[in-house]
C-alpha atoms as a PDB file:
ATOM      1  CA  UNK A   1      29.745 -37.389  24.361  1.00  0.00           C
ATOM      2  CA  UNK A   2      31.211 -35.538  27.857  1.00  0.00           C
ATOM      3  CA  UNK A   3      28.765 -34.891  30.481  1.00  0.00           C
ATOM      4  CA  UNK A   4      29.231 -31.562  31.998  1.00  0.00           C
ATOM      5  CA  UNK A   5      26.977 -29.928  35.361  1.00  0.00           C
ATOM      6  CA  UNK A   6      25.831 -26.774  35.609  1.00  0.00           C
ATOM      7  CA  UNK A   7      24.063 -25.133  38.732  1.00  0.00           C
ATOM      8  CA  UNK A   8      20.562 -23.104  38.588  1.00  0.00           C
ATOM      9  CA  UNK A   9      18.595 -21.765  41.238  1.00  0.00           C
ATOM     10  CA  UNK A  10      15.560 -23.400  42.411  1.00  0.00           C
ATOM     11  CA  UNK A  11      13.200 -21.178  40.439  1.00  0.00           C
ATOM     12  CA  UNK A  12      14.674 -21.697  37.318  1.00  0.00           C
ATOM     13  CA  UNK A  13      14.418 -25.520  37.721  1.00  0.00           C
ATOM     14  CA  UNK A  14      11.342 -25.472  38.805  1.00  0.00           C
ATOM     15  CA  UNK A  15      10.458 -23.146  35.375  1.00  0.00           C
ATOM     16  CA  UNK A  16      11.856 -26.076  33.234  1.00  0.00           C
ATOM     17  CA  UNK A  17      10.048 -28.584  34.739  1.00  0.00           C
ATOM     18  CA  UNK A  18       6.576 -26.943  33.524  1.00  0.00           C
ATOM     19  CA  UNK A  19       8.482 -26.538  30.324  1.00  0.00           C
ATOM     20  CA  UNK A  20       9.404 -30.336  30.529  1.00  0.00           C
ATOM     21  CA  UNK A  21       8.687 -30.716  26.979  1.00  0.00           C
ATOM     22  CA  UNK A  22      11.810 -28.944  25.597  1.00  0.00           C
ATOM     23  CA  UNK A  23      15.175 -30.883  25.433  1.00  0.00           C
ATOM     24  CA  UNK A  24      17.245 -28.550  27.873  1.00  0.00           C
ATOM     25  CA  UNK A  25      20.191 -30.762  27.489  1.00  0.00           C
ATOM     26  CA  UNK A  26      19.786 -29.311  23.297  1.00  0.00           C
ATOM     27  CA  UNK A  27      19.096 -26.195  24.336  1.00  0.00           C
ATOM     28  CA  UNK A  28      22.410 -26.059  26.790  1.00  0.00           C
ATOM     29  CA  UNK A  29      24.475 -27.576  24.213  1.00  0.00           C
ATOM     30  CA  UNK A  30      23.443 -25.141  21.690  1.00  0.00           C
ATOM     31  CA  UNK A  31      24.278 -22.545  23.599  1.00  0.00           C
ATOM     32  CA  UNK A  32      27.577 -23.320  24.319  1.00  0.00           C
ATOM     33  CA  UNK A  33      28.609 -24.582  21.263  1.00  0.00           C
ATOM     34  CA  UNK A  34      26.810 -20.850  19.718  1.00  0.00           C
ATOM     35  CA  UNK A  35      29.347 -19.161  22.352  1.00  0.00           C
ATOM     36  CA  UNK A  36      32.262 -20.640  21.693  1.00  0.00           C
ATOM     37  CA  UNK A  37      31.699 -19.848  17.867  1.00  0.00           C
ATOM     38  CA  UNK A  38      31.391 -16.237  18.658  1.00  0.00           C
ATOM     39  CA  UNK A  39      34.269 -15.992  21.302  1.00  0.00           C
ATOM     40  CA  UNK A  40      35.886 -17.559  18.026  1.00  0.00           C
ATOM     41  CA  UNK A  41      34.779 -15.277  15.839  1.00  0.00           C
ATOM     42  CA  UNK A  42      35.558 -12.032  17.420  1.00  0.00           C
ATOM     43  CA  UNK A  43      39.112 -13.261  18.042  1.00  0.00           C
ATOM     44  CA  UNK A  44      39.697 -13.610  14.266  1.00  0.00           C
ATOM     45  CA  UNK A  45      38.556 -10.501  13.961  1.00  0.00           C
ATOM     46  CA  UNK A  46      40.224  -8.534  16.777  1.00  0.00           C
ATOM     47  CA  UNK A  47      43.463 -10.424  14.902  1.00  0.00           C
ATOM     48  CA  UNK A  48      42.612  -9.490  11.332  1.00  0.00           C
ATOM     49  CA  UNK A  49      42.361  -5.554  12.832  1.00  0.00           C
ATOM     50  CA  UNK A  50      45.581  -5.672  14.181  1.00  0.00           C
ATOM     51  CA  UNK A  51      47.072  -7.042  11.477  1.00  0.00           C
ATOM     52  CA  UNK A  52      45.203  -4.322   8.430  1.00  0.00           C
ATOM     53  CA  UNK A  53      46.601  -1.704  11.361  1.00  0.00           C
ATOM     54  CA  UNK A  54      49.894  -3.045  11.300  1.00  0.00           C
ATOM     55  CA  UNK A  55      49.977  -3.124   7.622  1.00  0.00           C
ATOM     56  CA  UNK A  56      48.840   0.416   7.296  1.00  0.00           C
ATOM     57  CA  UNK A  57      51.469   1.729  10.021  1.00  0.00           C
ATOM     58  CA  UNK A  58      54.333  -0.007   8.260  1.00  0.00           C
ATOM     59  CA  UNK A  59      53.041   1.177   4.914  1.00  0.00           C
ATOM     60  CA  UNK A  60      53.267   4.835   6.429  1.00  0.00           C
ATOM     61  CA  UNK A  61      56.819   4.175   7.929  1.00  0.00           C
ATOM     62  CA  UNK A  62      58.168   2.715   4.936  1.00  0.00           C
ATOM     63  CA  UNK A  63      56.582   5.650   2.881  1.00  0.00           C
ATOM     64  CA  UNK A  64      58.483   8.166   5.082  1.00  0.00           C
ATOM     65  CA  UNK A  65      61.206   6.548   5.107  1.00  0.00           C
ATOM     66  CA  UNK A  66      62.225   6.980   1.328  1.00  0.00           C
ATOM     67  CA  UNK A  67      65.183   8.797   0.158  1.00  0.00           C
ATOM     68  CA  UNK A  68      66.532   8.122   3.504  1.00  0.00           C
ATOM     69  CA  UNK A  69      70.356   6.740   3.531  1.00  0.00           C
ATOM     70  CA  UNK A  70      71.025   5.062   7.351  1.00  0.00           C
ATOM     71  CA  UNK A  71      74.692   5.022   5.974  1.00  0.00           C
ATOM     72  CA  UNK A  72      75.151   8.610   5.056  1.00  0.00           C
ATOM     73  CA  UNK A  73      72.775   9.456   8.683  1.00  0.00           C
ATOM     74  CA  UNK A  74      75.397   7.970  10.939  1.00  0.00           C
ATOM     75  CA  UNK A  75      77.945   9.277   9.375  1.00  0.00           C
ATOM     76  CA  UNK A  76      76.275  12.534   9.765  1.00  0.00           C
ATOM     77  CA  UNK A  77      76.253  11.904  13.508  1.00  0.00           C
ATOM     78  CA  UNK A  78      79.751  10.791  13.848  1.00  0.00           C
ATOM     79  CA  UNK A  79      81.139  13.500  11.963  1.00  0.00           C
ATOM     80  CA  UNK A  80      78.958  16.293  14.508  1.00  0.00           C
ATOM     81  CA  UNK A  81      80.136  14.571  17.507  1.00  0.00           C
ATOM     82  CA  UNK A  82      84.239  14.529  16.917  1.00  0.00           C
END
C-alpha cells in the first residue's frame, strides 16, 4: 500500500485526536476511494448522454434526409450555375 500526506489545520488535528478512537487513515481512504468512484461514475454518464444525443440527432438527420438524391442535387447546382 502507497502512503500519501495530506495537510489539516491545527484545529482539525487537534479534533481527531479527542476522536483518537476512529481509524482516520480508514476513514481518508474511504473517502477517496468513494470519490474517485463517483468522478467515475458521472463520466460514464456524461458519455452515455452524449452518445443517446448523438444517436437521436443522427436518427433525425437521417430521417430528413430520405428521398434525397446527392447525385441528382449537384447536378441541379451545376446545371443553375452554367
Amino acid at each position: 500500500m502507497e502512503i500519501i500526506t495530506a495537510r489539516i489545520d491545527k484545529e482539525t488535528k487537534e479534533k481527531m485526536k479527542k476522536l483518537s478512537y476512529i481509524n482516520w487513515s480508514d476513514v481518508i481512504r474511504e473517502s477517496v476511494i468513494k470519490r474517485i468512484s463517483d468522478e467515475e461514475s458521472s463520466k460514464r454518464l456524461i458519455d452515455r448522454n452524449a452518445i443517446a444525443e448523438g444517436i437521436t440527432i443522427a436518427a433525425k438527420v437521417r430521417k430528413s434526409s430520405m428521398g434525397w438524391n446527392s447525385t441528382e442535387e449537384i447536378r441541379k447546382w451545376r446545371d443553375q450555375r452554367a
